[in-house]
C-alpha atoms as a PDB file:
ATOM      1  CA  UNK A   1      75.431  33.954  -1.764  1.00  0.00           C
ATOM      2  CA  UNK A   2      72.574  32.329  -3.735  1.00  0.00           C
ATOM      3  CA  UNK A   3      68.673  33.401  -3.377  1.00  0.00           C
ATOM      4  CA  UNK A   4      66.239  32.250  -5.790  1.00  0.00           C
ATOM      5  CA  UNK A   5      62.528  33.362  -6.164  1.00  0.00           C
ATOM      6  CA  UNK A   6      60.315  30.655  -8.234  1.00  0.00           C
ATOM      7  CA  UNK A   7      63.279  29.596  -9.993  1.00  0.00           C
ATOM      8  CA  UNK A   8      61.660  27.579 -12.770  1.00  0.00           C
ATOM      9  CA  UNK A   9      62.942  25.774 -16.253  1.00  0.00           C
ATOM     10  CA  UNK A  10      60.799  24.296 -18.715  1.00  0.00           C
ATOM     11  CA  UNK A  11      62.402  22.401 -21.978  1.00  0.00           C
ATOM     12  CA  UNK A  12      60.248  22.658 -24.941  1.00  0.00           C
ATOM     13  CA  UNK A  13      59.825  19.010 -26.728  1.00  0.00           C
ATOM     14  CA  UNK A  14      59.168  18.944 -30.577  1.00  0.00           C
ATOM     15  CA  UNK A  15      57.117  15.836 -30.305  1.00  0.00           C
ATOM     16  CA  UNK A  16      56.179  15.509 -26.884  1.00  0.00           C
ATOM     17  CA  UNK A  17      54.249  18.100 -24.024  1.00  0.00           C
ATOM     18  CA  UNK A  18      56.783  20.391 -22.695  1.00  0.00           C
ATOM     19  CA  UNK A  19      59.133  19.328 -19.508  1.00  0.00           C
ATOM     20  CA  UNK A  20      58.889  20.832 -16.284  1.00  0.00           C
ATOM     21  CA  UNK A  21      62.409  20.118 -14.749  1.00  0.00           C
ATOM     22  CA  UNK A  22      62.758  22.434 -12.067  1.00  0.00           C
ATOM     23  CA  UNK A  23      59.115  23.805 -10.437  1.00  0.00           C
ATOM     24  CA  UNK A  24      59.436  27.264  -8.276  1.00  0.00           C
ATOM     25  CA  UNK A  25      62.633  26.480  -6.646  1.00  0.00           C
ATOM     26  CA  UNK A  26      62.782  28.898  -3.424  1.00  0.00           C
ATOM     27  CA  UNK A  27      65.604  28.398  -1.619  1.00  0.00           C
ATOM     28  CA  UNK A  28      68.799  31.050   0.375  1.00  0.00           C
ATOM     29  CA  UNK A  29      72.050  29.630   0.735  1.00  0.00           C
ATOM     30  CA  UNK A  30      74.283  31.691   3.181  1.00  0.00           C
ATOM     31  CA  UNK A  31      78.014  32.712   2.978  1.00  0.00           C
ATOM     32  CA  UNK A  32      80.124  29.610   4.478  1.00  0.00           C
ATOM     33  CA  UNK A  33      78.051  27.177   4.660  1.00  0.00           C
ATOM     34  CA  UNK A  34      77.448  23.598   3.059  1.00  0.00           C
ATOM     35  CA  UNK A  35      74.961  23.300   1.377  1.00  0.00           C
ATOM     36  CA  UNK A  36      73.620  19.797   0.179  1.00  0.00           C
ATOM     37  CA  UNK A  37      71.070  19.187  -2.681  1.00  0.00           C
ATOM     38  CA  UNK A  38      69.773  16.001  -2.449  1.00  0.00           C
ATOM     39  CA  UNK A  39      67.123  14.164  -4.741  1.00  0.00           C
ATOM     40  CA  UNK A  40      66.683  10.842  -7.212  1.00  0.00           C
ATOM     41  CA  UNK A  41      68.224  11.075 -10.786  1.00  0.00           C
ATOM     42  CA  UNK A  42      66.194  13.461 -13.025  1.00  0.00           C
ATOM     43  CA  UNK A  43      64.599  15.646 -10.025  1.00  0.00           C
ATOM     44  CA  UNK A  44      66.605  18.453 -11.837  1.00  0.00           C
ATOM     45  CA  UNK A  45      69.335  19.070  -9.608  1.00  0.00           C
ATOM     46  CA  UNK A  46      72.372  19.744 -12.407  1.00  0.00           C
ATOM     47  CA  UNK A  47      69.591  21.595 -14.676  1.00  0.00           C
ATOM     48  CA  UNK A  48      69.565  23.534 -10.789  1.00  0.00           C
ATOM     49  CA  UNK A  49      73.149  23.899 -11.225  1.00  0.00           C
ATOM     50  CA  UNK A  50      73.175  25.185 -14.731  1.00  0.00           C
ATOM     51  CA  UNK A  51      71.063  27.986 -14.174  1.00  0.00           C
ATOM     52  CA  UNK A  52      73.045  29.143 -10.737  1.00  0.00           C
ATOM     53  CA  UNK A  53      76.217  29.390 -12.664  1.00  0.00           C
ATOM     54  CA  UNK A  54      74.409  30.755 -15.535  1.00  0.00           C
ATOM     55  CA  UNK A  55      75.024  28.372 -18.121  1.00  0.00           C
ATOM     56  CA  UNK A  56      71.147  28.325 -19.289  1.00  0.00           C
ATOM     57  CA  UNK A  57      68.438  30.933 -18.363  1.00  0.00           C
ATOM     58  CA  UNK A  58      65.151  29.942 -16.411  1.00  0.00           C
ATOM     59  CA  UNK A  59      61.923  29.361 -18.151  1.00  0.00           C
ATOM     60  CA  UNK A  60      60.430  31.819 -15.324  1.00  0.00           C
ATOM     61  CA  UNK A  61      61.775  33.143 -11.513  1.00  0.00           C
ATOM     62  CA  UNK A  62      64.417  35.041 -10.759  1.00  0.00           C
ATOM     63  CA  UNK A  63      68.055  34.052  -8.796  1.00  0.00           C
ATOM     64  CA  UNK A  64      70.587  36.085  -7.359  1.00  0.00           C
ATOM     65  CA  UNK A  65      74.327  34.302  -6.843  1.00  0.00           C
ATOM     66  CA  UNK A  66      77.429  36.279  -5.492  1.00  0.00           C
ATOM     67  CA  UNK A  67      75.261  39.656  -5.802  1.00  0.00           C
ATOM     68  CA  UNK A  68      74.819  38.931  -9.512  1.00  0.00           C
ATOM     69  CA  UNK A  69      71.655  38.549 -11.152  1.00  0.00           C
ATOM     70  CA  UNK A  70      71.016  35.277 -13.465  1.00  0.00           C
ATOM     71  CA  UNK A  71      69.619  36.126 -16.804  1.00  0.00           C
ATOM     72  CA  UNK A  72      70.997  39.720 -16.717  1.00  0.00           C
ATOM     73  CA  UNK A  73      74.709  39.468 -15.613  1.00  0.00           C
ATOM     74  CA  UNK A  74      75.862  36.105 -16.375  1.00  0.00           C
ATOM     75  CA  UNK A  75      79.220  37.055 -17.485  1.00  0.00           C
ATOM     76  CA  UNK A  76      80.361  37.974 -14.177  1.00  0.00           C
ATOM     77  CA  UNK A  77      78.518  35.267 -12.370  1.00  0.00           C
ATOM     78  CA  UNK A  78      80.500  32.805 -14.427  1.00  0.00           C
ATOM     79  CA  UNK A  79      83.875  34.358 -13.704  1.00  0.00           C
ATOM     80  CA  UNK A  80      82.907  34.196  -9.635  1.00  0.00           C
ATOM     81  CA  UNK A  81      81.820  30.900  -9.290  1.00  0.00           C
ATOM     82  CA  UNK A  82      83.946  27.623  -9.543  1.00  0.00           C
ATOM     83  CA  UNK A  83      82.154  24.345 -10.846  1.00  0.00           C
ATOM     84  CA  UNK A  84      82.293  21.067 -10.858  1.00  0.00           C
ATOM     85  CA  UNK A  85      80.150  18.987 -12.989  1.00  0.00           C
ATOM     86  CA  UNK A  86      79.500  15.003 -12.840  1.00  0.00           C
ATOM     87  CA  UNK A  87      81.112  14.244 -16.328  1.00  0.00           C
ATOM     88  CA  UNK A  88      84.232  17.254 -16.163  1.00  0.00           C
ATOM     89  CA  UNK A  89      85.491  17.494 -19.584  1.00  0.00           C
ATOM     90  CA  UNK A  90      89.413  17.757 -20.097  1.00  0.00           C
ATOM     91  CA  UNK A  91      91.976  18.000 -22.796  1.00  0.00           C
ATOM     92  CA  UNK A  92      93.003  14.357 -22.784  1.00  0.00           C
ATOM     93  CA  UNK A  93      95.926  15.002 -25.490  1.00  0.00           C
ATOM     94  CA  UNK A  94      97.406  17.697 -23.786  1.00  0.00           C
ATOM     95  CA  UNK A  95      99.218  17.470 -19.891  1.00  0.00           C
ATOM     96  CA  UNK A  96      97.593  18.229 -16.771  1.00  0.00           C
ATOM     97  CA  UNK A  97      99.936  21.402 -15.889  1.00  0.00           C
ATOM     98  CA  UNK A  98      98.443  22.923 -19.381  1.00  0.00           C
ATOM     99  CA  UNK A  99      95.209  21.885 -18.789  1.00  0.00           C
ATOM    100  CA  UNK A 100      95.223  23.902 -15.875  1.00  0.00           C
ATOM    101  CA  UNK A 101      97.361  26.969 -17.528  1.00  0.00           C
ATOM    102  CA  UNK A 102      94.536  27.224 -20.727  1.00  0.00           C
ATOM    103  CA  UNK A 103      91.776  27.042 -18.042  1.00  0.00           C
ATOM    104  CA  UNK A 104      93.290  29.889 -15.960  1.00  0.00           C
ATOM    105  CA  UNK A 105      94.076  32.415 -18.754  1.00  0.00           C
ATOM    106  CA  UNK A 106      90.222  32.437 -19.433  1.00  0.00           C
ATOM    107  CA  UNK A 107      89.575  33.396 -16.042  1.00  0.00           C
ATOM    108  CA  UNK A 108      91.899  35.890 -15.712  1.00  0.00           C
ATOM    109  CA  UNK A 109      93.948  34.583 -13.416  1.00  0.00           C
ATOM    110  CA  UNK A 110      97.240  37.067 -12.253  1.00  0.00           C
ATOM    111  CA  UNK A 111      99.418  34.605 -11.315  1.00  0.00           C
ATOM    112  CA  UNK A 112      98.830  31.271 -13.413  1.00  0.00           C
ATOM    113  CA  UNK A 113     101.952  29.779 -12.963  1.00  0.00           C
ATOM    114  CA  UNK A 114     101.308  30.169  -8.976  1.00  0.00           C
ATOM    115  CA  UNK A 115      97.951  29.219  -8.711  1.00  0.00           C
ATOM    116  CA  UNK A 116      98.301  26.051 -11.379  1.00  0.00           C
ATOM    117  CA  UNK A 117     101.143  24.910  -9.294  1.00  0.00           C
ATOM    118  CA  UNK A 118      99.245  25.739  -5.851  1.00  0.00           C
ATOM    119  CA  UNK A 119      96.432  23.270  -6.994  1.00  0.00           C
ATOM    120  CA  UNK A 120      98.261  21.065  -8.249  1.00  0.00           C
ATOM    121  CA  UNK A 121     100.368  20.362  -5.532  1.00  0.00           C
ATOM    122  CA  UNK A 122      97.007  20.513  -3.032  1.00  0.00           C
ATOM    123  CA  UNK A 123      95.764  17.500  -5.139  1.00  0.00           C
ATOM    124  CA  UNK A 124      98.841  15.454  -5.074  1.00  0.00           C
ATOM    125  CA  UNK A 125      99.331  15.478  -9.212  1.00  0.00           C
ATOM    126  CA  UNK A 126     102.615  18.047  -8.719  1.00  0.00           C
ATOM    127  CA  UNK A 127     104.609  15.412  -9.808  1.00  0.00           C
ATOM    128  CA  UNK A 128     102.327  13.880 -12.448  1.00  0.00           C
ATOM    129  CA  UNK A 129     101.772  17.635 -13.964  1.00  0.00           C
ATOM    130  CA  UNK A 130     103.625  16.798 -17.247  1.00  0.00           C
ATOM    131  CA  UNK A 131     101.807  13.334 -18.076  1.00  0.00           C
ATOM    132  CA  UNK A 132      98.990  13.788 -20.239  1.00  0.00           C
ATOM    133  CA  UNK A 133      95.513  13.732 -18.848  1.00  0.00           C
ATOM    134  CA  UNK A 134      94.428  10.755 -20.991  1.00  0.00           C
ATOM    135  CA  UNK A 135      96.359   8.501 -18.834  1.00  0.00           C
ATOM    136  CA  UNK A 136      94.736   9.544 -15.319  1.00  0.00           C
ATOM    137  CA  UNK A 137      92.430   7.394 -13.633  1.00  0.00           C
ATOM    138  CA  UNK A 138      89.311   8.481 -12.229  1.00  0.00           C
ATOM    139  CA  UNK A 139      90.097   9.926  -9.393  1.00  0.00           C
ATOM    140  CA  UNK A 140      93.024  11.631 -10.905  1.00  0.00           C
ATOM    141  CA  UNK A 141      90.570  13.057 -13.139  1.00  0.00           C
ATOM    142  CA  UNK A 142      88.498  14.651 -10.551  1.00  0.00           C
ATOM    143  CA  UNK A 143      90.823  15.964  -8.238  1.00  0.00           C
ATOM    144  CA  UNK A 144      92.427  17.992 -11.575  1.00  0.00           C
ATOM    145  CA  UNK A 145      88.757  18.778 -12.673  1.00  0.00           C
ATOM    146  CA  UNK A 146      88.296  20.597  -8.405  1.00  0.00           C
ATOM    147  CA  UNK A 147      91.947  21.738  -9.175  1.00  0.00           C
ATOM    148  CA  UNK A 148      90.658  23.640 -12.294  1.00  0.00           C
ATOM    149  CA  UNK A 149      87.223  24.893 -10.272  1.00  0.00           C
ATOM    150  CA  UNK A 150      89.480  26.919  -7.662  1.00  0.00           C
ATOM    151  CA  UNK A 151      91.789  28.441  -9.864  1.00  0.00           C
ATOM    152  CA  UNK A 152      90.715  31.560  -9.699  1.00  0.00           C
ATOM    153  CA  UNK A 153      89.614  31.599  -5.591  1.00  0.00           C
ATOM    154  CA  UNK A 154      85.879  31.362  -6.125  1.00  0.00           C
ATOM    155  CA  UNK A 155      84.136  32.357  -3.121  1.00  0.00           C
ATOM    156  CA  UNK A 156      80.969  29.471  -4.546  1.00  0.00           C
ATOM    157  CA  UNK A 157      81.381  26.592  -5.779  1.00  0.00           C
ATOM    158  CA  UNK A 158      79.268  24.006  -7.323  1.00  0.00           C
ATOM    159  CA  UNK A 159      79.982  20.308  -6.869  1.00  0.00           C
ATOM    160  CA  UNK A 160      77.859  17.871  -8.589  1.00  0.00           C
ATOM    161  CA  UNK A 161      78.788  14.400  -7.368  1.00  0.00           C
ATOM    162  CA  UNK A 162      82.412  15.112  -6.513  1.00  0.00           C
ATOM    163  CA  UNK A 163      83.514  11.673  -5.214  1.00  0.00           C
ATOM    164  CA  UNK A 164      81.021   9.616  -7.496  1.00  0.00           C
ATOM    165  CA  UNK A 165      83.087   6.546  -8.939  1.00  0.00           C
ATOM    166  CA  UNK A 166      86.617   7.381  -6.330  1.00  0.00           C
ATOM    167  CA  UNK A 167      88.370   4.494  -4.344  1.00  0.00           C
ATOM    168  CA  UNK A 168      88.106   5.539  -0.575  1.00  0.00           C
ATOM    169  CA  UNK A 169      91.243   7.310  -0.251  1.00  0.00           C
ATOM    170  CA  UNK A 170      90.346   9.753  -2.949  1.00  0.00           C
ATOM    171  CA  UNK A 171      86.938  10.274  -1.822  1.00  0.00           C
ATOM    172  CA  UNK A 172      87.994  11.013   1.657  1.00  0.00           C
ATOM    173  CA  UNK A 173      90.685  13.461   0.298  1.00  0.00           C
ATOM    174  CA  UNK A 174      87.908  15.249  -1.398  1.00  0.00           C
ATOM    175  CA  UNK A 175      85.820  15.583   1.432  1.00  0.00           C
ATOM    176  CA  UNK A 176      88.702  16.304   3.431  1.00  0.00           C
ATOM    177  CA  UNK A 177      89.005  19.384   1.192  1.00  0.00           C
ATOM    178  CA  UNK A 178      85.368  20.572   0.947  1.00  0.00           C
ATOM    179  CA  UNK A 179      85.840  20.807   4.971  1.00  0.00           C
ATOM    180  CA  UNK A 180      88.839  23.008   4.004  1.00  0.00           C
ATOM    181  CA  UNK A 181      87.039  25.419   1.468  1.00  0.00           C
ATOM    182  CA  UNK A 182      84.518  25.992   4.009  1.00  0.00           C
ATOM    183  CA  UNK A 183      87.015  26.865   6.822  1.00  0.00           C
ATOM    184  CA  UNK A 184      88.422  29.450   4.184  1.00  0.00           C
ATOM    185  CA  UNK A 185      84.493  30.678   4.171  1.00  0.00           C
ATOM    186  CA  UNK A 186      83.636  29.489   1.098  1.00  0.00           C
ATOM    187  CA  UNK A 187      80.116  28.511  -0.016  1.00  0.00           C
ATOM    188  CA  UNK A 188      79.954  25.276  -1.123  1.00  0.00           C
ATOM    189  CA  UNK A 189      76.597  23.853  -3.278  1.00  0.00           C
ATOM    190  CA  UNK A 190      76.975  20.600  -3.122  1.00  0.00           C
ATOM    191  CA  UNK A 191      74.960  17.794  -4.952  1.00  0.00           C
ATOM    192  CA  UNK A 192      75.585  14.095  -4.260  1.00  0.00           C
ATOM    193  CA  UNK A 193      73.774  10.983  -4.154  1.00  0.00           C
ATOM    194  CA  UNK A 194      75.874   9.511  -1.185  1.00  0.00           C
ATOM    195  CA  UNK A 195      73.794  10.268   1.274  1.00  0.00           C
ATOM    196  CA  UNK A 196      76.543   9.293   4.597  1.00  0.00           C
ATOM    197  CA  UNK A 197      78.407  11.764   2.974  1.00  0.00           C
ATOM    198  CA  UNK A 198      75.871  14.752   2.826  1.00  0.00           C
ATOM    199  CA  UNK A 199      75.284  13.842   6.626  1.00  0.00           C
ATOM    200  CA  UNK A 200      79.239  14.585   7.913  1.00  0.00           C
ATOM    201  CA  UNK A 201      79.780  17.794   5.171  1.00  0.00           C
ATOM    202  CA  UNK A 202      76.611  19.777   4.909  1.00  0.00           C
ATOM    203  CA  UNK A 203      74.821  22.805   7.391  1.00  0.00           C
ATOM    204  CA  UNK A 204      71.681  21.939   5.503  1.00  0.00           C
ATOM    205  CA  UNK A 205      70.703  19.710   3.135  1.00  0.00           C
ATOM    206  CA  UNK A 206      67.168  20.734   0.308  1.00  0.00           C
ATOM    207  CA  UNK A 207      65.463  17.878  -0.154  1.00  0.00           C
ATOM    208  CA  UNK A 208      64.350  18.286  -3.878  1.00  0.00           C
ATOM    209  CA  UNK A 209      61.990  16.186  -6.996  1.00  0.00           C
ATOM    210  CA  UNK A 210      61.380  18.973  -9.333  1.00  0.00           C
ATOM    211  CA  UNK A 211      59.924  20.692  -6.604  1.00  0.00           C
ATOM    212  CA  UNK A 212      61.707  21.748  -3.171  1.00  0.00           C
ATOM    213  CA  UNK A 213      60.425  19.311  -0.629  1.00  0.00           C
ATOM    214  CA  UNK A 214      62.147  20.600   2.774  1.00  0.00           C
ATOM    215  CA  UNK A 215      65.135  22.793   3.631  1.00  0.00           C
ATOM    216  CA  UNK A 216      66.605  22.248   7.068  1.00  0.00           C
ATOM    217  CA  UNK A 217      69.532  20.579   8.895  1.00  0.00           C
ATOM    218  CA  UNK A 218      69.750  17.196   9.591  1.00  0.00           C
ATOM    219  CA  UNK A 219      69.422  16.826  12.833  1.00  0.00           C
ATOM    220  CA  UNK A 220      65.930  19.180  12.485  1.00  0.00           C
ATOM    221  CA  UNK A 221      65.045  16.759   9.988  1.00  0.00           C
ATOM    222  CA  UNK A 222      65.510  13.614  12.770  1.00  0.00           C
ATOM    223  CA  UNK A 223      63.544  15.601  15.097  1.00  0.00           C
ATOM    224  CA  UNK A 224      60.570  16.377  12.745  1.00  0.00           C
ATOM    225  CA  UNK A 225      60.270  12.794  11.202  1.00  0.00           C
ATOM    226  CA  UNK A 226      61.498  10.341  13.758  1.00  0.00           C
ATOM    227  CA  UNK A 227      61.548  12.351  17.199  1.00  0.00           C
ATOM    228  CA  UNK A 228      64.377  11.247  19.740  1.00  0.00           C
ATOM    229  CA  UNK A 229      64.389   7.593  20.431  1.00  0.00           C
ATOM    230  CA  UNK A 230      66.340   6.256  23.436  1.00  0.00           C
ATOM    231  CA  UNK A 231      67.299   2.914  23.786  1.00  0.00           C
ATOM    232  CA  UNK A 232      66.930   1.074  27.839  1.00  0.00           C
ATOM    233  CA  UNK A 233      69.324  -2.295  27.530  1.00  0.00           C
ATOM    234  CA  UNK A 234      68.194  -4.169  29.681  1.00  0.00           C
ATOM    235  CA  UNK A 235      68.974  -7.772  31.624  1.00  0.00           C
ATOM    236  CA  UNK A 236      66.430 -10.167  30.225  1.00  0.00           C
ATOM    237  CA  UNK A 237      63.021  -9.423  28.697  1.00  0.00           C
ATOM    238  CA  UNK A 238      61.962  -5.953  28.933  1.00  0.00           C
ATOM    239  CA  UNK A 239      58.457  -6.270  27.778  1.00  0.00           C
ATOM    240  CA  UNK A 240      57.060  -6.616  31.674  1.00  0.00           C
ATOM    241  CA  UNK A 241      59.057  -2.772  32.347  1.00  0.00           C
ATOM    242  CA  UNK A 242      57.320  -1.132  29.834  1.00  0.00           C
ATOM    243  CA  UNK A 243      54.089   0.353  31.578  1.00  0.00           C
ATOM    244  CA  UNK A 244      56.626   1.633  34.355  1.00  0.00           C
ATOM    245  CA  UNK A 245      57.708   3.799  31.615  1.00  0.00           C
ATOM    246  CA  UNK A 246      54.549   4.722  29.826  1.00  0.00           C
ATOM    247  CA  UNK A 247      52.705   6.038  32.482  1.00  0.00           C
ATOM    248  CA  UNK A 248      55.022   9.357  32.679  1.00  0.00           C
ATOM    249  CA  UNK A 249      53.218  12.086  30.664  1.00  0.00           C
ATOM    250  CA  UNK A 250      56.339  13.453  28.577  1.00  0.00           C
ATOM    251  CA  UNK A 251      56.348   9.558  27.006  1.00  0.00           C
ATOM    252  CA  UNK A 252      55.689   9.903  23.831  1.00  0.00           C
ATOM    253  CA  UNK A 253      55.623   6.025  22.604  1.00  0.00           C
ATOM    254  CA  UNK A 254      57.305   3.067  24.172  1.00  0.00           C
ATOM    255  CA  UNK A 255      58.092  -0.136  22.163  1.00  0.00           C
ATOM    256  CA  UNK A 256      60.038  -3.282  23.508  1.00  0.00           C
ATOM    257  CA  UNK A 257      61.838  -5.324  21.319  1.00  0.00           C
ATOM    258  CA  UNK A 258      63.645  -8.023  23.427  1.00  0.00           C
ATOM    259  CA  UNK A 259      65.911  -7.080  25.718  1.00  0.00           C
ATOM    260  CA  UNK A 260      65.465  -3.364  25.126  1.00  0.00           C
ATOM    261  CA  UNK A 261      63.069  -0.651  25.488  1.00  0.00           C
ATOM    262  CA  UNK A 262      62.538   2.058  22.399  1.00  0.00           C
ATOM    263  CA  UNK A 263      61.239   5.368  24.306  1.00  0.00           C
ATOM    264  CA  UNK A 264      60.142   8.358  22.249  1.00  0.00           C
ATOM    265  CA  UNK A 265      60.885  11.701  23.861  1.00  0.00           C
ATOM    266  CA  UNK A 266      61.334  15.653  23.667  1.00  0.00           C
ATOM    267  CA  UNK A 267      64.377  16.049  26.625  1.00  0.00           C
ATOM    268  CA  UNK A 268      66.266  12.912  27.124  1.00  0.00           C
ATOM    269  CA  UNK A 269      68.672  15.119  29.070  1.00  0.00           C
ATOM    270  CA  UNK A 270      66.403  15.720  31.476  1.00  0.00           C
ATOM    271  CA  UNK A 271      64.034  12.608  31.646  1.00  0.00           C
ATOM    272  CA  UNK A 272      66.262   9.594  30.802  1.00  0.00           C
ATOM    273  CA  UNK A 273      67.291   9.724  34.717  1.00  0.00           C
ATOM    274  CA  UNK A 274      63.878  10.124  35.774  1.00  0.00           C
ATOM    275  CA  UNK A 275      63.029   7.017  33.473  1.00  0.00           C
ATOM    276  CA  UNK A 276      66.048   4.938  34.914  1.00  0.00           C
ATOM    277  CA  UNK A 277      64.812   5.663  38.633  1.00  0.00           C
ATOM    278  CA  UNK A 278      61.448   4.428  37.309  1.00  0.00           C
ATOM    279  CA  UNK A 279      62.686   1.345  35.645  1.00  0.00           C
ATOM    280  CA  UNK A 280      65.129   0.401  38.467  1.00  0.00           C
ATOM    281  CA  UNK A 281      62.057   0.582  41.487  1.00  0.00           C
ATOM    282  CA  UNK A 282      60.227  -1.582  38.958  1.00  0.00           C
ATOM    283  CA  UNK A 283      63.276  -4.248  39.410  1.00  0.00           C
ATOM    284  CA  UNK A 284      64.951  -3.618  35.945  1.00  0.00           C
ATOM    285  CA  UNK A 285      68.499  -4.153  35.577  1.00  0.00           C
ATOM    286  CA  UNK A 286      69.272  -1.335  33.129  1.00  0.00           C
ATOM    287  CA  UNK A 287      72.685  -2.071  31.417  1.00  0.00           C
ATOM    288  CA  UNK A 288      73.322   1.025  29.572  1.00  0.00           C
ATOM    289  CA  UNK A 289      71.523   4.019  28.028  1.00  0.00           C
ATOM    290  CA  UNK A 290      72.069   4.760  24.653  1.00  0.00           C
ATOM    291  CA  UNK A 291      70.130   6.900  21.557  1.00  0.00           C
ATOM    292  CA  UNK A 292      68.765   5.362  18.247  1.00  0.00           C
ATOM    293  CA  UNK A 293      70.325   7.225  15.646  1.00  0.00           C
ATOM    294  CA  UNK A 294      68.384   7.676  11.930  1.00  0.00           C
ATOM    295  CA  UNK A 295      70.572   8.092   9.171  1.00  0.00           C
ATOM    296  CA  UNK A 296      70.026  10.531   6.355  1.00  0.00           C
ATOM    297  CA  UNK A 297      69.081   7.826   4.272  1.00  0.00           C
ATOM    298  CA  UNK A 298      66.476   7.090   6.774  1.00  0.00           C
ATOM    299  CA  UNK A 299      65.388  10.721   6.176  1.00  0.00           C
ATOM    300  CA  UNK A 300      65.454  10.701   2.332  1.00  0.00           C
ATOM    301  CA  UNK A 301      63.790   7.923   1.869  1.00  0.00           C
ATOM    302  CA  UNK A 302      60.974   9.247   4.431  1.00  0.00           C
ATOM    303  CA  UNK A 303      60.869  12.184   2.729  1.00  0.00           C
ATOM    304  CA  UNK A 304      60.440  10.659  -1.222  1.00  0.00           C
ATOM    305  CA  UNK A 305      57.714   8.231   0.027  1.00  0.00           C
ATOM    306  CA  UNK A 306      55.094  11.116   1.556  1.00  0.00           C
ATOM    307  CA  UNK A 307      56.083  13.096  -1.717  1.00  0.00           C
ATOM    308  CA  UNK A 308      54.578  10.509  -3.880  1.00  0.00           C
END
């Protein structure tokens, strides 16, 4: 669905050395997946954005999205992607139903009536679809700005902080529905700064400041930085247990805090048991087992410190 090659934009300043905003982007996002973009404000992510659904050329590099090449045939890549930008723009003196009705003539659209009242009714404004968009809240706001993205049945979509500034309820709804675009097999390009909720939605996540820093899943990502840490609960100090447990050769690093031992390792599967045996002939009373989860955050912020 997308493929870039050096993907690179450069603004020109009058009184000032040029900007480098986005730096030899390489990345391939597949058909169906999530995929999450993830860096600090001003890494370039929506200047990303604007050149994949062709709304500014690159200074330099080349990008491919839905078979279409940027730079060359941005006409049609515009007409097969959907997009949803931080800020969405709307006709605030006019009602959400012809909001919706202006936005789906210019994309051609067969059947507006059908497909305005579809996404309406998907977003739960059906019965607000005469009020005029001026009024709407926030929230309202978005979910008729990802209304107006799907009109035509984009197989991509961008989403550039979709549930930035919802209550809970509408931010769940949203992510509720990028779930359902993706069981449809839609691509979904999706940049957000909320981090939990890049974890639950996305395949992969780039990791990007102007230049790409790491594409992979999370769970990869754990591995890589952190490794699998299990967690021995135990009854009473657990300090005197732990050279039971170093002394097995697939230990990787063994820290007690407490009551509990941290235990690096490759196949917890496998060795935990062999590590309980161990820990129970040594006359620990191991309460329960459990794994020491990093979040995404814990990743990100990994990941932007060794990039400095």
């Amino acid at each position: 669905m997308i493929h870039t090659r050096d993907l690179t934009r450069i603004f020109e300043r009058p009184k000032a050395a040029p900007l480098t905003a986005v730096d030899g982007l390489n990345i391939d996002v597949a058909r169906g997946e999530i995929f999450g973009f993830l860096g600090p404000n001003g890494a370039g992510k929506t200047t990303t954005i604007r050149m994949l659904s062709a709304l500014i050329r690159p200074s330099a590099g080349e990008a491919v999205v839905n078979g279409y090449r940027v730079g060359e045939q941005n006409a049609e890549i515009r007409g097969s992607v959907g997009l949803l930008t931080e800020t969405p723009g709307m006709y605030d003196r006019l009602s959400a139903e012809y909001n919706l009705r202006l936005f789906a003539q210019l994309y051609g659209v067969a059947d507006v009536a059908g497909q305005v009242e579809k996404y309406l009714t998907m977003m739960g404004l059906w019965e607000r679809r005469g009020d005029v968009v001026g009024g709407f809240s926030k929230g309202m706001r978005q979910k008729l700005a990802l209304a107006r993205a799907l009109l035509h049945e984009p197989e991509l979509v961008f989403l550039d902080e979709p549930t930035a500034g919802l209550d809970p309820e509408a931010a769940h709804m949203v992510r509720d529905f990028i779930l359902e675009l993706k069981s449809q097999g839609r691509t979904v390009f999706l940049c957000t700064h909320n981090l939990d909720e890049a974890d639950r939605l996305c395949d992969r996540i780039a990791v990007f400041k102007t230049r790409l820093l790491v594409v992979d899943t999370p769970a990869n990502l754990r591995r890589k930085l952190f490794g699998r840490q299990i967690v021995f609960h135990l009854t009473g100090d657990a300090a005197g247990f732990a050279d039971a447990v170093r002394a097995y050769p697939f230990v990787q690093d063994v820290r007690a805090i407490e009551n509990k031992l941290l235990v690096r390792l490759d196949d917890p599967d496998s060795q935990n048991p062999v590590l309980v045996r161990a820990l129970v002939s040594a006359g620990a009373d191991v309460r329960f087992v459990g794994e020491l989860r990093y979040s995404l955050e814990d990743i990100y912020l990994q990941l932007m410190e060794q990039s400095k």
